[in-house]
N, C-alpha and C. Protein backbone atom coordinates (compact mmCIF):
# COMPACT_ATOMS: atom_id res chain seq x y z
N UNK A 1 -74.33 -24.15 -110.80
CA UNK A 1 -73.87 -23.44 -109.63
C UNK A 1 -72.84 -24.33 -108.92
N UNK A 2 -71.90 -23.83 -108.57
CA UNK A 2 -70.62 -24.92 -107.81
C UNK A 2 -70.80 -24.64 -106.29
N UNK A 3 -70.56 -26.09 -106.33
CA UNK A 3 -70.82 -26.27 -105.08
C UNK A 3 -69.94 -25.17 -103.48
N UNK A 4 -69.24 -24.85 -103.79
CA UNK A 4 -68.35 -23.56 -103.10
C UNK A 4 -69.50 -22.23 -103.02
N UNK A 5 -69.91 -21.91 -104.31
CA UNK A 5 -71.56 -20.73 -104.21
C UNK A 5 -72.47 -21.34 -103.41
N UNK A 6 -73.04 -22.43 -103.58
CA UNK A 6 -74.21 -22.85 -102.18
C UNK A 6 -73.49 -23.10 -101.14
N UNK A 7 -72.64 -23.57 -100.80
CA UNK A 7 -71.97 -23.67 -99.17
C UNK A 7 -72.28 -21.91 -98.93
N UNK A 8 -71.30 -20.84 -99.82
CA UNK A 8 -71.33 -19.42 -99.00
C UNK A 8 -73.10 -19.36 -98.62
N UNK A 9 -73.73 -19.83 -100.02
CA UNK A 9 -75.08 -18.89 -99.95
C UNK A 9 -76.02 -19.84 -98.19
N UNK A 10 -75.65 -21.20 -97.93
CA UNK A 10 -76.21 -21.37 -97.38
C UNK A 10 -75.30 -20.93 -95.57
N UNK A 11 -74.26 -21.07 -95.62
CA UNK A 11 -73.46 -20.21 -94.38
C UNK A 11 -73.94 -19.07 -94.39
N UNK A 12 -74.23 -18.21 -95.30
CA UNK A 12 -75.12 -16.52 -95.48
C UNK A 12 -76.60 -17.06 -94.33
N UNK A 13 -77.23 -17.42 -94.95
CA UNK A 13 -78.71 -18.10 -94.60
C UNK A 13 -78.28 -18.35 -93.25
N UNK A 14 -77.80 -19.40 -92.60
CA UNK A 14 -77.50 -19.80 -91.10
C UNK A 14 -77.14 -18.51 -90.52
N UNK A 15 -75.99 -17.77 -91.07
CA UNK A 15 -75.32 -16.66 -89.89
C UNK A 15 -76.68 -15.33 -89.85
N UNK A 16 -77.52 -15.33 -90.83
CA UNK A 16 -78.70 -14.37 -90.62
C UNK A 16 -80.11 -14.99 -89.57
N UNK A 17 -80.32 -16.21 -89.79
CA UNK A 17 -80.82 -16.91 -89.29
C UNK A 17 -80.31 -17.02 -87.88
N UNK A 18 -79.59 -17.56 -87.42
CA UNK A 18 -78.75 -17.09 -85.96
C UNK A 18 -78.50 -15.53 -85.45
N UNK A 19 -78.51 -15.01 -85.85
CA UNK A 19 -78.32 -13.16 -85.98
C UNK A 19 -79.83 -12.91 -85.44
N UNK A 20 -80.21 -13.05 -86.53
CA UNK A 20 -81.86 -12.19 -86.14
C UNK A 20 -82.62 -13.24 -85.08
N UNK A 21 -82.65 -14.67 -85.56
CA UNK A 21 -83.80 -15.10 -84.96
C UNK A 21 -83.02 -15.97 -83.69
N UNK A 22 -82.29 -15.77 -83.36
CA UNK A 22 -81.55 -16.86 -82.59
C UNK A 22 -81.56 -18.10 -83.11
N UNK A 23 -81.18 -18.86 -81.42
CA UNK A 23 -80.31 -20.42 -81.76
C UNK A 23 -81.44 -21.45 -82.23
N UNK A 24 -82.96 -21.04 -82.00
CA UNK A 24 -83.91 -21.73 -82.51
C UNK A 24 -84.20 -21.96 -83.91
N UNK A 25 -84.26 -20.49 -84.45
CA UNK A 25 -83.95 -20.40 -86.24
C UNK A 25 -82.75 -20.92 -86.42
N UNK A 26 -81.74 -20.95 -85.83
CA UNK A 26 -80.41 -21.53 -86.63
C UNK A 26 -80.48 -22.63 -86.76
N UNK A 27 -81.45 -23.32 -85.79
CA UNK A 27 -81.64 -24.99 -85.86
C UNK A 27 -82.75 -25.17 -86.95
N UNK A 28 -83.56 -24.48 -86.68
CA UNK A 28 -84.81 -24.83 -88.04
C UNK A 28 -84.03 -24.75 -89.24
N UNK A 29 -83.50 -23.61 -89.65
CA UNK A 29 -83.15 -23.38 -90.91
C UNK A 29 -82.31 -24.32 -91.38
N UNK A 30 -80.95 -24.50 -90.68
CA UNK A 30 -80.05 -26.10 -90.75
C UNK A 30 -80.86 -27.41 -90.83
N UNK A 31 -81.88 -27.34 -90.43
CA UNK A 31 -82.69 -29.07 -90.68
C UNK A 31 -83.41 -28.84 -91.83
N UNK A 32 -84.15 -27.45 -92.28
CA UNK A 32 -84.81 -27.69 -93.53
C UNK A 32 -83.87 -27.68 -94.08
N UNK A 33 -82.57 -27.05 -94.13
CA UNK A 33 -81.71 -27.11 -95.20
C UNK A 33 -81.46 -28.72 -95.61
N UNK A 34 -81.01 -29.69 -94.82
CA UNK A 34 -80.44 -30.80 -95.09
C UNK A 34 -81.50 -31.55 -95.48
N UNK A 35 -83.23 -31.36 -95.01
CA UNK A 35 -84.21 -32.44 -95.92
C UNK A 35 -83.95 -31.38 -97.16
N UNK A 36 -84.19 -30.13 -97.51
CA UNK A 36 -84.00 -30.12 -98.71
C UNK A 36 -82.86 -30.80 -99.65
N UNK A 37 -81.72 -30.81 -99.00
CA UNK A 37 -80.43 -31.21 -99.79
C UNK A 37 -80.54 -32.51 -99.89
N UNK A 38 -81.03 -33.25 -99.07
CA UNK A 38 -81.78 -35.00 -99.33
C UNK A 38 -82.87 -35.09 -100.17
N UNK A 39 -83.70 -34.03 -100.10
CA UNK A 39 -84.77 -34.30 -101.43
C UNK A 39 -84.51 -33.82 -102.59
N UNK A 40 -83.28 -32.94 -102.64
CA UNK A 40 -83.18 -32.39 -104.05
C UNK A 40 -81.71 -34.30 -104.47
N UNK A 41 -80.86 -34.74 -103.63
CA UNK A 41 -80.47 -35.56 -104.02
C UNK A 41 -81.51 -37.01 -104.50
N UNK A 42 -82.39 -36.92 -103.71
CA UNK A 42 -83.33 -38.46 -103.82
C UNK A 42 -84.18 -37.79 -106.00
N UNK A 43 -84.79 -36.54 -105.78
CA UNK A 43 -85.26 -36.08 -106.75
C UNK A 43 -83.89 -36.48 -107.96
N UNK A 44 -83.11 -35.66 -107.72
CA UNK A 44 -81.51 -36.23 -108.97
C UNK A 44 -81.64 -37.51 -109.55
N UNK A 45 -81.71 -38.54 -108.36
CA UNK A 45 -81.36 -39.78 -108.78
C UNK A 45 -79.93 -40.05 -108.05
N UNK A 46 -79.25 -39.35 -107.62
CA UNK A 46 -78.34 -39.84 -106.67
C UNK A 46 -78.32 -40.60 -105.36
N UNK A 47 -79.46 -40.59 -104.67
CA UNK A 47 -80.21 -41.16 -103.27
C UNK A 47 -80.82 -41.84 -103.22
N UNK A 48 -81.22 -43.02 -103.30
CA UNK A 48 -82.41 -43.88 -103.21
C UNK A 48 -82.87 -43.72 -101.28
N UNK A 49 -84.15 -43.93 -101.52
CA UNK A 49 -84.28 -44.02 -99.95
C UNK A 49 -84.08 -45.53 -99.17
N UNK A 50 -83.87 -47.00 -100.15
CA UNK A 50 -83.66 -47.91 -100.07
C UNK A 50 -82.26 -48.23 -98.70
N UNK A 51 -81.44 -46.96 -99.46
CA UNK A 51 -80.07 -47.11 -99.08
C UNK A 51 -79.94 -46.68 -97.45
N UNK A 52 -81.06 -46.12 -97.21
CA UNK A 52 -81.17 -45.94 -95.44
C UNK A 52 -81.99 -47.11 -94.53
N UNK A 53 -82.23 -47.86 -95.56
CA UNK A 53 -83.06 -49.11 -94.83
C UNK A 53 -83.00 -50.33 -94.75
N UNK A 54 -81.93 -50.11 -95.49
CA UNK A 54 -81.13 -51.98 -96.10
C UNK A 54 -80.13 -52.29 -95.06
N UNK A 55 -79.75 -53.52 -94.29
CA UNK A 55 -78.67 -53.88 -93.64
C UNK A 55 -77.80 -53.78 -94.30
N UNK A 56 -76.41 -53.25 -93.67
CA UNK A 56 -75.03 -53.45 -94.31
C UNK A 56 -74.18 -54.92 -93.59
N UNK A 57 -73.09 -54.92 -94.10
CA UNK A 57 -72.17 -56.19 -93.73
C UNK A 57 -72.94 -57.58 -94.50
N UNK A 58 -71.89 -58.16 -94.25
CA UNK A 58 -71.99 -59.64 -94.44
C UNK A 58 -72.96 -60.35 -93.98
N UNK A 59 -73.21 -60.44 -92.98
CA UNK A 59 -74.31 -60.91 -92.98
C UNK A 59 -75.28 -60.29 -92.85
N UNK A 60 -76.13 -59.62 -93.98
CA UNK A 60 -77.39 -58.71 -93.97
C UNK A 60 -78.22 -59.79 -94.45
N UNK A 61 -78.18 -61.17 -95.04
CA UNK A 61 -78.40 -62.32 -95.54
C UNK A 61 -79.41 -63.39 -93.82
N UNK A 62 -78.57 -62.85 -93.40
CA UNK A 62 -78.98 -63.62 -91.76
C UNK A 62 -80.38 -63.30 -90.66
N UNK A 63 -80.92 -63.51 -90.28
CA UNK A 63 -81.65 -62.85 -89.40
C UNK A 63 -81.97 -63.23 -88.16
């Protein structure tokens, strides 16, 4: 599926989600969307969860 088909299908999802249920569903549905899109990346192998917990820069060595 290319990535252009899930953007429409998930803009579909938000603008029904905002439509029917209001600005509360538009927010739920947008946050499960993005842990899903983080767990289907961590599941891939593209994401480690390492990579949100590690210091960046030069001195990440320092403390």
């Amino acid at each position: 599926m290319s990535m252009a088909l899930i953007g429409l299908v998930a803009g579909l999802a938000l603008g029904f989600a905002g439509y029917f249920g209001g600005f509360g569903a538009f927010v739920l549905v947008a946050a499960l969307g993005a842990v899903g899109f983080f767990a289907g990346r961590i599941a891939d192998g593209d994401l480690e969860l390492g990579d949100f917990f590690r210091p960046r820069g030069r001195d990440s060595g320092r403390r």
